[in-house]
N, C-alpha and C. Protein backbone atom coordinates (compact mmCIF):
# COMPACT_ATOMS: atom_id res chain seq x y z
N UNK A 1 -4.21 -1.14 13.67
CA UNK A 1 -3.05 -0.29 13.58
C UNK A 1 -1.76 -1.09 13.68
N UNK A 2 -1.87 -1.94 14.41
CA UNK A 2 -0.43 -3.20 14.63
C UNK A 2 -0.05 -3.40 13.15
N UNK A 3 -1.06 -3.81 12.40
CA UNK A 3 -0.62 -4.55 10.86
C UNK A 3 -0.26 -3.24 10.12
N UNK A 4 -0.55 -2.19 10.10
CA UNK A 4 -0.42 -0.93 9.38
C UNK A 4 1.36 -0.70 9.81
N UNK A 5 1.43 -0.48 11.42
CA UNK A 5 2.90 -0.53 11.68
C UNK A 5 4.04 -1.89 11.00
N UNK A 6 3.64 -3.04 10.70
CA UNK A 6 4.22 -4.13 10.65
C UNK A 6 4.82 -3.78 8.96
N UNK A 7 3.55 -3.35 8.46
CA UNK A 7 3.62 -3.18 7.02
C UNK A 7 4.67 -1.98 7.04
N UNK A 8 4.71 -0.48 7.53
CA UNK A 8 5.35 0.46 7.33
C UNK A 8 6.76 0.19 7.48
N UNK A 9 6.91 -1.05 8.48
CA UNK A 9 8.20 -1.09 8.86
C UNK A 9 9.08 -2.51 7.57
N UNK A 10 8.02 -3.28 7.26
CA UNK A 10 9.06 -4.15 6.20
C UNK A 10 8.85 -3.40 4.52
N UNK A 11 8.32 -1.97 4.20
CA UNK A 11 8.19 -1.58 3.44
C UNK A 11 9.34 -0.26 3.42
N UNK A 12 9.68 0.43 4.36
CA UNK A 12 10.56 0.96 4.68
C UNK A 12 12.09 0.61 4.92
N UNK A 13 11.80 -0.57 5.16
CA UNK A 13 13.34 -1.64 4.85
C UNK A 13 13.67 -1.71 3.51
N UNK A 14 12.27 -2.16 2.81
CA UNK A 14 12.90 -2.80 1.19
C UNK A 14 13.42 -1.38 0.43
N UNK A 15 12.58 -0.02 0.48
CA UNK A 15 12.19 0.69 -0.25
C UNK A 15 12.68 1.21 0.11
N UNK A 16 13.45 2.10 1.58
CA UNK A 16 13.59 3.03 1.62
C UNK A 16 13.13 4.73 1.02
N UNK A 17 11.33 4.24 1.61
CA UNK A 17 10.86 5.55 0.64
C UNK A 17 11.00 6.96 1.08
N UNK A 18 11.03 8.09 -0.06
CA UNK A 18 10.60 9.27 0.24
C UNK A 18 9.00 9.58 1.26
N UNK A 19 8.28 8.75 0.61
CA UNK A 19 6.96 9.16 1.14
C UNK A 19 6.51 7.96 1.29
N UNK A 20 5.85 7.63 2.26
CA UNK A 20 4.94 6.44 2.64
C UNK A 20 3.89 6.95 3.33
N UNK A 21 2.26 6.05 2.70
CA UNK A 21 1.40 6.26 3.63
C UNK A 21 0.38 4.74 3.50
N UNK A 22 -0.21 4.63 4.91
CA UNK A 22 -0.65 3.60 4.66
C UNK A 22 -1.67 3.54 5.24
N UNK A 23 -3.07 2.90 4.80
CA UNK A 23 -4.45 3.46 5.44
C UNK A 23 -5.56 2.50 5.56
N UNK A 24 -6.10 2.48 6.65
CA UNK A 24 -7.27 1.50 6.59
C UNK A 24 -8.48 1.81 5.49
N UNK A 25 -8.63 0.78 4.70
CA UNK A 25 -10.14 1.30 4.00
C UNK A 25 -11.35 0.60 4.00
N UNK A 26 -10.96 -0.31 5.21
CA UNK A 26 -12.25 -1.45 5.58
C UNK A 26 -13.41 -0.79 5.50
N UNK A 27 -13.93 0.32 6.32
CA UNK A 27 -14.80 0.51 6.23
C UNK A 27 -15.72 1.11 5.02
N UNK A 28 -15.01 1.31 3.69
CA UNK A 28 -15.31 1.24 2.77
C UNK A 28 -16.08 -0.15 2.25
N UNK A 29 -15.52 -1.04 2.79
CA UNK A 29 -16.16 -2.30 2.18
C UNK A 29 -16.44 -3.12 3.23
N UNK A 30 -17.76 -2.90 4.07
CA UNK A 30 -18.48 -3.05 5.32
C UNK A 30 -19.55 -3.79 4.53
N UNK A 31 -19.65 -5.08 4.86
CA UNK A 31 -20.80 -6.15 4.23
C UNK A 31 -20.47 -6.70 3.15
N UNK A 32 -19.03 -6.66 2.44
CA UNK A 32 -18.32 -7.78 2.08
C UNK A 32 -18.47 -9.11 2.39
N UNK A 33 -18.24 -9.85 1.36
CA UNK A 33 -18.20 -11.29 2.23
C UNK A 33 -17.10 -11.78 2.72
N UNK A 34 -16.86 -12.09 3.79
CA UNK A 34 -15.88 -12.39 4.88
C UNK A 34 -15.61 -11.34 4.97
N UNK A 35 -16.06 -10.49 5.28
CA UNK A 35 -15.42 -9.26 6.26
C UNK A 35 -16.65 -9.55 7.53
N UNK A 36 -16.03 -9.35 8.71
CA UNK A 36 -16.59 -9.72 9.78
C UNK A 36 -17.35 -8.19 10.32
N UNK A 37 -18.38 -7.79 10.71
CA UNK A 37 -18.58 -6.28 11.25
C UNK A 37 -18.41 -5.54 12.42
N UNK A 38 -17.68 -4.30 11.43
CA UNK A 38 -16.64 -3.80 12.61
C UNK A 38 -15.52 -4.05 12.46
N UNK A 39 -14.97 -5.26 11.56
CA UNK A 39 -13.78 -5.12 11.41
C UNK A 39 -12.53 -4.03 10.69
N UNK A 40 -11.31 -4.08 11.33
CA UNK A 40 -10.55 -3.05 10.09
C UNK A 40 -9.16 -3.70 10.11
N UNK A 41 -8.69 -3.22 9.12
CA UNK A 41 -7.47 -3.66 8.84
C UNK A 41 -7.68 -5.01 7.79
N UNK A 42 -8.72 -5.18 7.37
CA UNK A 42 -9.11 -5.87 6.05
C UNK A 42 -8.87 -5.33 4.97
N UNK A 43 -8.78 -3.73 4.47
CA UNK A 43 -8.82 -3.28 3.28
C UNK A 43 -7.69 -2.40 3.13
N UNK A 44 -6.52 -2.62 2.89
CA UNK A 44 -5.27 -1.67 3.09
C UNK A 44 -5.28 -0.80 1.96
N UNK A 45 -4.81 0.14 1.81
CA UNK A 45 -4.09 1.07 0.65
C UNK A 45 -2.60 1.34 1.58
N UNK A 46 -2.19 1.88 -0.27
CA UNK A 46 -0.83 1.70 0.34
C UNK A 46 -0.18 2.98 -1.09
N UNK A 47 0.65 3.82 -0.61
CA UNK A 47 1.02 4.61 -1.56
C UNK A 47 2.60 4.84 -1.14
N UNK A 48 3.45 4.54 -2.25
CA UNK A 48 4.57 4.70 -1.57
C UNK A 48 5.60 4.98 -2.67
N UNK A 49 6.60 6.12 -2.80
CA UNK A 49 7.53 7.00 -2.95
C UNK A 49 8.91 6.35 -2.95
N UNK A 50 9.15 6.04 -4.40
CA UNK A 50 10.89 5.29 -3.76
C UNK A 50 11.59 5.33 -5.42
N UNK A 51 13.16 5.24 -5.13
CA UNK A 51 14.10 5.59 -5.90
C UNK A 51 13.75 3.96 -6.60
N UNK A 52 13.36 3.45 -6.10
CA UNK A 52 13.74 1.42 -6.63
C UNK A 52 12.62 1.56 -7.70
N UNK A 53 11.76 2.16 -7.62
CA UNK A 53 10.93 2.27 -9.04
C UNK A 53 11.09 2.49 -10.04
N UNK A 54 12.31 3.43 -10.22
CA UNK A 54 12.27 3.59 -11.49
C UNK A 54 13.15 2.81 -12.56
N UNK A 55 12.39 3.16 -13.45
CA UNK A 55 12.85 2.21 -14.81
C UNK A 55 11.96 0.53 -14.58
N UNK A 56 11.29 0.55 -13.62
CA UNK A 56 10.30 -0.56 -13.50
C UNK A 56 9.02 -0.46 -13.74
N UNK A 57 9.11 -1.67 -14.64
CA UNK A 57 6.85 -1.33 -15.26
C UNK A 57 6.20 -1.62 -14.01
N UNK A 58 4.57 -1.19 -14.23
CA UNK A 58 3.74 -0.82 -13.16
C UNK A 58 3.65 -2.64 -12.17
N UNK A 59 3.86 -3.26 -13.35
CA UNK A 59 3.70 -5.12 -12.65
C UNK A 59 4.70 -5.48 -11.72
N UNK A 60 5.80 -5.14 -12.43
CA UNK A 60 7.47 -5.39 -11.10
C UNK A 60 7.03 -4.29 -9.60
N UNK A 61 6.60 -3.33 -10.44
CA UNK A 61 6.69 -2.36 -8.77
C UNK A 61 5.72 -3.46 -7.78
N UNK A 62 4.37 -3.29 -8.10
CA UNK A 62 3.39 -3.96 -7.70
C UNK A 62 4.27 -5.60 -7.09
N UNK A 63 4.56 -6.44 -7.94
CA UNK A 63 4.97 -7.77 -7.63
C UNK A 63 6.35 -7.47 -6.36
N UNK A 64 7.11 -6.22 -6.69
CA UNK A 64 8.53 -6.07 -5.24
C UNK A 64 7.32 -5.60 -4.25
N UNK A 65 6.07 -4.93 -4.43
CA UNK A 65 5.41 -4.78 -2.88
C UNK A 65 4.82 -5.60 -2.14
N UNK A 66 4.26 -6.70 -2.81
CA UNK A 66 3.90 -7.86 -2.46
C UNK A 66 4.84 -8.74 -2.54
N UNK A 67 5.50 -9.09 -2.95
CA UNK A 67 7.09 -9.93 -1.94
C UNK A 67 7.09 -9.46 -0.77
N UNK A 68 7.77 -7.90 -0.44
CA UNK A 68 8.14 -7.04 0.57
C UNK A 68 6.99 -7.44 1.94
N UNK A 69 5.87 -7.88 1.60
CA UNK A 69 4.46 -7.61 2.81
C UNK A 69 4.18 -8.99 2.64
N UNK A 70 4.82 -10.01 1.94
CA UNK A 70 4.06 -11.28 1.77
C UNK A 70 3.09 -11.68 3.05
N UNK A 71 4.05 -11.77 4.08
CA UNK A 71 3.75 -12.27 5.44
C UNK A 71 2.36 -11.67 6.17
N UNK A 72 2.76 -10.55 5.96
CA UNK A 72 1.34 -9.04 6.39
C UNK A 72 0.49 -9.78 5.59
N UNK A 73 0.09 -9.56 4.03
CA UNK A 73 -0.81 -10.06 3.09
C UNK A 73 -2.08 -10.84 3.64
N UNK A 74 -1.13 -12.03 4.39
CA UNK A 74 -2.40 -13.04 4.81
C UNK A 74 -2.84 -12.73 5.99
N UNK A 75 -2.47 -11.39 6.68
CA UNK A 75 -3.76 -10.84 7.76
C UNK A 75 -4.70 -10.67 7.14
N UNK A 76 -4.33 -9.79 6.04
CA UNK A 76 -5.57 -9.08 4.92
C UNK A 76 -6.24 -9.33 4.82
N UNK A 77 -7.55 -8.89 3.80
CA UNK A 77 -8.18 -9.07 2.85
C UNK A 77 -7.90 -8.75 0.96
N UNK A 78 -7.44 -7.28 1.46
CA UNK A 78 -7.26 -7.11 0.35
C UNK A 78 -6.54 -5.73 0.20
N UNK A 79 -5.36 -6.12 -0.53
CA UNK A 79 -4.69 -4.12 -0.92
C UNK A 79 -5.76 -3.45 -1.87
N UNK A 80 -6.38 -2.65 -1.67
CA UNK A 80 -7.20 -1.90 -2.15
C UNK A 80 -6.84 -0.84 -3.05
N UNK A 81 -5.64 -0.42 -2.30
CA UNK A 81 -5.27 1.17 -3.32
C UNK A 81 -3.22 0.66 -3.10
N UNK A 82 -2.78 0.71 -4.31
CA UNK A 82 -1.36 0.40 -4.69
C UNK A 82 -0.94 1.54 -5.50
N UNK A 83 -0.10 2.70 -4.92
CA UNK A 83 0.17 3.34 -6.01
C UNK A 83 1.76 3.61 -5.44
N UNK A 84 2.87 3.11 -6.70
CA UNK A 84 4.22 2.90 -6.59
C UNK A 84 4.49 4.09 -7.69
N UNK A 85 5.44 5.04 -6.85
CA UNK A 85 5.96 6.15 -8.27
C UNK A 85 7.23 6.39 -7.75
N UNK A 86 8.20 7.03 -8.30
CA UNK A 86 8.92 7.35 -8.32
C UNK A 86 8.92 8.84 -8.07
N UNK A 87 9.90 9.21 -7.14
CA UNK A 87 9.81 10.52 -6.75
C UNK A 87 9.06 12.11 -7.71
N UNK A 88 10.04 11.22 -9.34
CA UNK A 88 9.61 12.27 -10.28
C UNK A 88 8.24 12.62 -10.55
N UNK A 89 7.50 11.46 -10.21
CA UNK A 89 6.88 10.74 -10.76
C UNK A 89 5.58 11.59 -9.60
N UNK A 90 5.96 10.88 -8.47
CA UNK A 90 4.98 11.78 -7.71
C UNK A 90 4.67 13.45 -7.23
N UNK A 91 5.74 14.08 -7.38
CA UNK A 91 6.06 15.56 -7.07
C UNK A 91 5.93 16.28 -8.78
N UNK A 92 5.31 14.90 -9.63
CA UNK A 92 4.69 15.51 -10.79
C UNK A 92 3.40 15.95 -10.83
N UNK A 93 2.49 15.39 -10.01
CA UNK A 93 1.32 15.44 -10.16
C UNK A 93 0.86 15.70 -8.60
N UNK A 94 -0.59 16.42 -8.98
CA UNK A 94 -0.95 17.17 -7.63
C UNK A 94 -1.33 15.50 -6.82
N UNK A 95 -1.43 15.80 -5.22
CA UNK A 95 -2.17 15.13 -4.10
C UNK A 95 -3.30 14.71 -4.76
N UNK A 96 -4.13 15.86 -5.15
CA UNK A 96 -5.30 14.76 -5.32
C UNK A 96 -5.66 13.97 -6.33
N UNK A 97 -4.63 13.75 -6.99
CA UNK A 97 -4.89 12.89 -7.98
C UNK A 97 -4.16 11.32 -7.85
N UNK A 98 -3.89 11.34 -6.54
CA UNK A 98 -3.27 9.86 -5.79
C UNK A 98 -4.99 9.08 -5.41
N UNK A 99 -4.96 9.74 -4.76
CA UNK A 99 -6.31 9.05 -4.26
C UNK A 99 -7.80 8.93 -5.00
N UNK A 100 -8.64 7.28 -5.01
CA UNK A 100 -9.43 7.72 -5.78
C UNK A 100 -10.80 8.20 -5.07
């Protein structure tokens, strides 16, 4: 949960988002290699709501979120779920079609 807070807080600086959420999904990928067992905070998702998106292709959003977390990154393993929209963008389409 430390790295989840660390992340919310230098992602909320850059972005100033409408919506942020951010979620462990280690245990989705339990017997990975190098994932240790029992561990979490290896498999992040990350969905996040912001005015700075728009008019940016899906690669710039992606490449300003990983600048923004560089530091976080190498706790990781791996961002698992990245989804950058723009307000319009998200209050276009239902909830469940964020998550897979």
């Amino acid at each position: 949960m430390i790295l989840q807070n660390q992340i919310r807080e230098k992602l909320s600086a850059a972005f100033a988002p409408s919506h942020l959420e951010i979620f462990d999904e280690s245990h989705k990928h339990a017997g990975h290699a190098g994932a240790p067992p029992g561990s979490s905070e290896t498999h992040i998702g990350i969905i996040i709501v912001s005015d700075f998106f728009a008019g940016k292709s899906r690669i710039e959003r992606s490449r300003a979120v990983h600048k923004a977390i560089a530091d976080e990154m190498k706790k990781f393993h791996a961002l698992t779920v990245l989804k950058t929209m723009t307000p319009e963008e998200y209050y276009g389409i239902g909830f469940g079609e964020l998550r897979d």
